[in-house]
C-alpha atoms as a PDB file:
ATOM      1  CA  UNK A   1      26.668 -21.200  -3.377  1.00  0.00           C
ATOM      2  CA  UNK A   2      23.898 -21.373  -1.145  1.00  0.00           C
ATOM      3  CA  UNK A   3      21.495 -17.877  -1.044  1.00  0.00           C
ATOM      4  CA  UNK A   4      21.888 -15.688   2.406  1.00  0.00           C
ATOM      5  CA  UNK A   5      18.740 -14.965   4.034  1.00  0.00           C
ATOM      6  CA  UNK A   6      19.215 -11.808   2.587  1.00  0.00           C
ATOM      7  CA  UNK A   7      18.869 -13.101  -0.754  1.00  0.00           C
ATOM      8  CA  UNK A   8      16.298 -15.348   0.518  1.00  0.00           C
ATOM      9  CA  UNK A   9      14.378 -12.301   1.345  1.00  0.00           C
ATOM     10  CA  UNK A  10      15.016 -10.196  -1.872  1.00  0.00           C
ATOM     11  CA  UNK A  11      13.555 -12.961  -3.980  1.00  0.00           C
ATOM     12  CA  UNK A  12      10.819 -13.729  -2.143  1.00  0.00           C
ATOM     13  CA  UNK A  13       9.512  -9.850  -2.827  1.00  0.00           C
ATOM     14  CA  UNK A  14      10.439 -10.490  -6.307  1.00  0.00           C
ATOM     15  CA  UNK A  15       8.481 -13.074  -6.743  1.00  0.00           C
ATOM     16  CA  UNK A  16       5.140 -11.101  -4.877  1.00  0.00           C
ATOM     17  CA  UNK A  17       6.013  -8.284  -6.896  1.00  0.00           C
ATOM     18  CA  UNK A  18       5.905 -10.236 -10.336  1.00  0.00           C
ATOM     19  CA  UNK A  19       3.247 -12.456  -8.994  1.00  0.00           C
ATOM     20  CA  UNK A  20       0.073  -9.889 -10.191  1.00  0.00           C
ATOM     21  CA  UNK A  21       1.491  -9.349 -13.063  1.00  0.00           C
ATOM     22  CA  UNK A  22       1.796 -13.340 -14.744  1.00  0.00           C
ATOM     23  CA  UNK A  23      -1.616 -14.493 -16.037  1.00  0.00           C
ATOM     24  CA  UNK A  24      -3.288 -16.327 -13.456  1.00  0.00           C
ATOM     25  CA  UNK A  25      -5.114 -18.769 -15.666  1.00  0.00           C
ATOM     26  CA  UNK A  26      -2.690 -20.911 -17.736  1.00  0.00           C
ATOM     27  CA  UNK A  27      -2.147 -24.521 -18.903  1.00  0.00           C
ATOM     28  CA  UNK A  28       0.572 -24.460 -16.494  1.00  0.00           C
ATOM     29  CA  UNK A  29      -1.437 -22.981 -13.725  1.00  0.00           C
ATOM     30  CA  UNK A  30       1.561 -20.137 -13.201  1.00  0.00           C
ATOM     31  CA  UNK A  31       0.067 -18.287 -10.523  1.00  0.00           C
ATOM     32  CA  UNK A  32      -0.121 -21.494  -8.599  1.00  0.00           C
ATOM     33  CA  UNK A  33       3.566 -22.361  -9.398  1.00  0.00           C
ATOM     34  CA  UNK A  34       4.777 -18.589  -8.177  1.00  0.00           C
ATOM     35  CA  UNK A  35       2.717 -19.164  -4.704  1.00  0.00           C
ATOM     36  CA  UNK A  36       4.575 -22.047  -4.609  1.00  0.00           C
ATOM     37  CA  UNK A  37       8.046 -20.769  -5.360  1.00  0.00           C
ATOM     38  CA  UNK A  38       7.300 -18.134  -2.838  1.00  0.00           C
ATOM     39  CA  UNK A  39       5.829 -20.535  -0.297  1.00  0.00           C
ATOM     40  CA  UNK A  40       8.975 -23.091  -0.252  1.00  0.00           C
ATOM     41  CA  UNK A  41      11.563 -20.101   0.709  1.00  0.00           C
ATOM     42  CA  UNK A  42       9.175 -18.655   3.035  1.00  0.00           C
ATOM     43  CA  UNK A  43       8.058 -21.647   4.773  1.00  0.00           C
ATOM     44  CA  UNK A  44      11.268 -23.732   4.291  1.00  0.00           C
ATOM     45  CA  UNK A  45       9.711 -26.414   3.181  1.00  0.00           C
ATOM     46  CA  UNK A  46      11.702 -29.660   2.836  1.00  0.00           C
ATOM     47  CA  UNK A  47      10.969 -32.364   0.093  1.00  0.00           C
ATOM     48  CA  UNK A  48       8.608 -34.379   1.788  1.00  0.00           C
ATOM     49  CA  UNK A  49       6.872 -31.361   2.832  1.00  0.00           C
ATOM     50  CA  UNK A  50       7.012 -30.281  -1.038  1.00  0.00           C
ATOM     51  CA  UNK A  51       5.308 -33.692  -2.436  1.00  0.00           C
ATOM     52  CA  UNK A  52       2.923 -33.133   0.576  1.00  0.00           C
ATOM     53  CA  UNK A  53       1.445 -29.793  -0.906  1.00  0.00           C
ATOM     54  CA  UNK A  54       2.036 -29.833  -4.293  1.00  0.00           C
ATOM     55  CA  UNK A  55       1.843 -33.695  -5.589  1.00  0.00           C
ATOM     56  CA  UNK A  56      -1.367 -32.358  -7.446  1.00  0.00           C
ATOM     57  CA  UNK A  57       0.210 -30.553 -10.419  1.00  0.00           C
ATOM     58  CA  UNK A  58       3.607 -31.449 -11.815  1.00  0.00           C
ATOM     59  CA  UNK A  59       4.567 -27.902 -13.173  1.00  0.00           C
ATOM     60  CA  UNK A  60       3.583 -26.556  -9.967  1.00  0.00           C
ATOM     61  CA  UNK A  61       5.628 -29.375  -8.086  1.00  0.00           C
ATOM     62  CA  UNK A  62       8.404 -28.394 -10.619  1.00  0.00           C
ATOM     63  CA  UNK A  63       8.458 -25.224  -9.566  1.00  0.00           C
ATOM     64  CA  UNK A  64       7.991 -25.697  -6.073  1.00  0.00           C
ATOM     65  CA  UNK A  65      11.590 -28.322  -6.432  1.00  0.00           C
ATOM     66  CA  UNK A  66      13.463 -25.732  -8.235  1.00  0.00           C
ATOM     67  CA  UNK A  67      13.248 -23.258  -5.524  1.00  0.00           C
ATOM     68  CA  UNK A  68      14.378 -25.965  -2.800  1.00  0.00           C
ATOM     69  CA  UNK A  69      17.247 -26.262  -5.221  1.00  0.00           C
ATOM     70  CA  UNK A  70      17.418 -22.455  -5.528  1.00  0.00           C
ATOM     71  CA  UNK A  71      17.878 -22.752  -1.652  1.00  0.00           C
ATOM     72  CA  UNK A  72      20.185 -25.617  -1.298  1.00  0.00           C
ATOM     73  CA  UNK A  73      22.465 -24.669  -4.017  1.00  0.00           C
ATOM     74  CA  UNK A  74      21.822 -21.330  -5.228  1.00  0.00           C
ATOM     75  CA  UNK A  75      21.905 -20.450  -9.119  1.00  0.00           C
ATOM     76  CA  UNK A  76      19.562 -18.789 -11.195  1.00  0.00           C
ATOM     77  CA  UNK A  77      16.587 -17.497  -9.091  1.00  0.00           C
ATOM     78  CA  UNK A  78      12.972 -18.484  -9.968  1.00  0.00           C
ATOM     79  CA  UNK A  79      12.270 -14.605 -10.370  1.00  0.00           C
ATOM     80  CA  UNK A  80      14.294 -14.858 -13.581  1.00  0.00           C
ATOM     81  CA  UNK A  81      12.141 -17.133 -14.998  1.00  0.00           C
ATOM     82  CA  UNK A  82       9.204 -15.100 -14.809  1.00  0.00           C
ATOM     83  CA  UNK A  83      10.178 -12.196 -16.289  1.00  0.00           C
ATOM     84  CA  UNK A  84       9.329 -13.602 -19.819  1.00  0.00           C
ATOM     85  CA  UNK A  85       6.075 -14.445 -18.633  1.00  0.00           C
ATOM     86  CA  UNK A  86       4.737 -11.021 -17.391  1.00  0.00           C
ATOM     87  CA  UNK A  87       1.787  -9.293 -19.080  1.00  0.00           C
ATOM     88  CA  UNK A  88       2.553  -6.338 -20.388  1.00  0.00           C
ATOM     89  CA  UNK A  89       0.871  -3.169 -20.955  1.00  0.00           C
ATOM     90  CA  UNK A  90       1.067  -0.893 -24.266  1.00  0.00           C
ATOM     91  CA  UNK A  91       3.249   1.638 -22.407  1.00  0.00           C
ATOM     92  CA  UNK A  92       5.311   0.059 -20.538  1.00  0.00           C
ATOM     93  CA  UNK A  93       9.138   0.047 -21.364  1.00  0.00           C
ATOM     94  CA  UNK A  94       9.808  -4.454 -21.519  1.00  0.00           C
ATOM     95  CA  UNK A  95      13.382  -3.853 -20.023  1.00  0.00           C
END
């Protein structure tokens, strides 16, 4: 089932709130793949609009599909898939 804006909006501030805390410089480029996954929702951005901006890297274009996917048809939220990928500090609880 497609997200409400609500939803829309939740995961968007998920995403900016996970955002400082995934390396920025990866293989993957994952900072550049969560600006994207926040951008599509944000922005709305179509397909064609997708290719437009984010042709350059494929996990980045990945990322920026699943979350027009995300939109269309709902499902697991790109949030979720971050949480793996967040750098931890020595103190902090990892639940």
């Amino acid at each position: 089932m497609k997200p409400s804006r609500e939803q829309i909006k939740i995961e968007v501030e998920k995403l900016w709130e996970i955002r400082p805390s995934v390396r920025h410089f990866t293989l993957f480029n994952d900072h550049a793949a969560i600006d994207a996954e926040i951008d599509v929702p944000e922005n709305d951005l179509g397909d064609d609009d997708i290719y437009d901006a984010y042709d350059g890297n494929e996990h980045v274009l990945s990322s920026a599909l699943q979350a027009r996917e995300w939109l269309n048809e709902g499902g697991e939220a790109s949030s979720d898939s971050w949480r793996d990928l967040i750098i931890r500090k020595e103190n902090d609880d990892p639940s």
